[in-house]
Protein backbone atom coordinates (compact mmCIF):
# COMPACT_ATOMS: atom_id res chain seq x y z
CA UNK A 1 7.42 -15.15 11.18
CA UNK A 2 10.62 -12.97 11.19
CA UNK A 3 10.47 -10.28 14.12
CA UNK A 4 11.62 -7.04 13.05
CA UNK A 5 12.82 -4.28 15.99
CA UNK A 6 11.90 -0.56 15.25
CA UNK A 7 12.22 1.96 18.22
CA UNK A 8 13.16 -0.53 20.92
CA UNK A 9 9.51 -2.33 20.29
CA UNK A 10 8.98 -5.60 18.37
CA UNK A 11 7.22 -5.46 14.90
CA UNK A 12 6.53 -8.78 13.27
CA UNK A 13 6.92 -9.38 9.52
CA UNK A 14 3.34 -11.18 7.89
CA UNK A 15 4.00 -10.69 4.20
CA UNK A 16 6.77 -9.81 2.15
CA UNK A 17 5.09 -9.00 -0.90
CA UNK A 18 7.39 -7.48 -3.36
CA UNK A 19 11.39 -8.25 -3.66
CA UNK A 20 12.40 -6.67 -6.93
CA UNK A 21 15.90 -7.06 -7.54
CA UNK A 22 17.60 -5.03 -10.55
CA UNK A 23 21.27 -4.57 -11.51
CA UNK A 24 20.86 -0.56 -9.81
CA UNK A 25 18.83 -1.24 -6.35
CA UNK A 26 16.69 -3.54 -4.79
CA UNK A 27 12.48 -2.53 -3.88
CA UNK A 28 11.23 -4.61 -0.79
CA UNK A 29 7.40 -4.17 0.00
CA UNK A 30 6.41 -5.70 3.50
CA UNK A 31 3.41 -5.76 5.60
CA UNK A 32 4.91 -5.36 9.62
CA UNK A 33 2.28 -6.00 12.25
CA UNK A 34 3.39 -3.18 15.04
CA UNK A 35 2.67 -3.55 18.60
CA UNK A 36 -0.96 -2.65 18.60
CA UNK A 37 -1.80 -5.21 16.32
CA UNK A 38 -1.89 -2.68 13.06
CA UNK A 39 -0.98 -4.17 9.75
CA UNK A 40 1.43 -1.76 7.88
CA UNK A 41 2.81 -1.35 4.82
CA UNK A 42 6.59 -0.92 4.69
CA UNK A 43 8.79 -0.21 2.07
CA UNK A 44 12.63 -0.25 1.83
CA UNK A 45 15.00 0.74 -1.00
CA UNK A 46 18.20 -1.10 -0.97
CA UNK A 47 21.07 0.88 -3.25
CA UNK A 48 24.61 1.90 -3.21
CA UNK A 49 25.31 4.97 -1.47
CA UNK A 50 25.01 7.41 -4.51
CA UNK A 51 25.71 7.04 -8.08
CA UNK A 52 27.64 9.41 -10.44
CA UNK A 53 27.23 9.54 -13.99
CA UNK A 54 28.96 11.86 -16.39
CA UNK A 55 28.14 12.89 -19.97
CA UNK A 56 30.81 13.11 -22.40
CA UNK A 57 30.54 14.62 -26.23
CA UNK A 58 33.61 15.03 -27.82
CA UNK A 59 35.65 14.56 -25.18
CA UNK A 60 34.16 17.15 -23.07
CA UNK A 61 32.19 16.90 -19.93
CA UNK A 62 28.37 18.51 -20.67
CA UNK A 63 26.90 19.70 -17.45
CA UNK A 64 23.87 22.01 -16.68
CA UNK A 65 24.43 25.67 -15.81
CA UNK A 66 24.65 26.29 -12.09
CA UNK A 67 21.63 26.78 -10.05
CA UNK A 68 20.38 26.90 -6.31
CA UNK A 69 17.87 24.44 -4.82
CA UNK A 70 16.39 25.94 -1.06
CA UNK A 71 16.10 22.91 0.81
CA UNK A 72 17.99 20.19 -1.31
C-alpha cells in the first residue's frame, strides 16, 4: 500500500479505483484510509494550468458581450 501525507499525518491508499486518462486531463478516484481508520473517497483532477480557446468566423474573433460574475 502507497502512503499518502495530507496535513503532516499519514493517509494510506486501499483502492485506486478510477484512472481515466484523456488527451485534455486525467480523473483519479481513490479510497485513502485517514488516521482514524475512515475509508474516504478522494478524487483528483490532473490538467494543464488553464486552457484558451478562441472562436474565429471570418477572420474575426466572436466573443460574448462583457459581463460581471460576484465571486468568480
Amino acid at each position: 500500500m502507497k502512503e499518502v501525507n495530507k496535513q503532516s499525518k499519514i493517509w494510506k491508499l486501499q483502492d485506486r479505483f478510477l484512472q481515466l486518462r484523456i488527451k485534455w486531463l486525467t480523473v483519479i478516484g481513490e479510497k485513502l484510509q485517514d488516521n482514524y481508520g475512515n475509508i474516504l473517497e478522494y478524487w483528483q483532477v490532473e490538467k494543464a494550468d488553464s486552457v484558451i480557446i478562441l472562436p474565429i468566423q471570418n477572420h474575426h474573433l466572436i466573443l460574448p458581450p462583457c459581463s460581471y460574475h460576484p465571486g468568480v
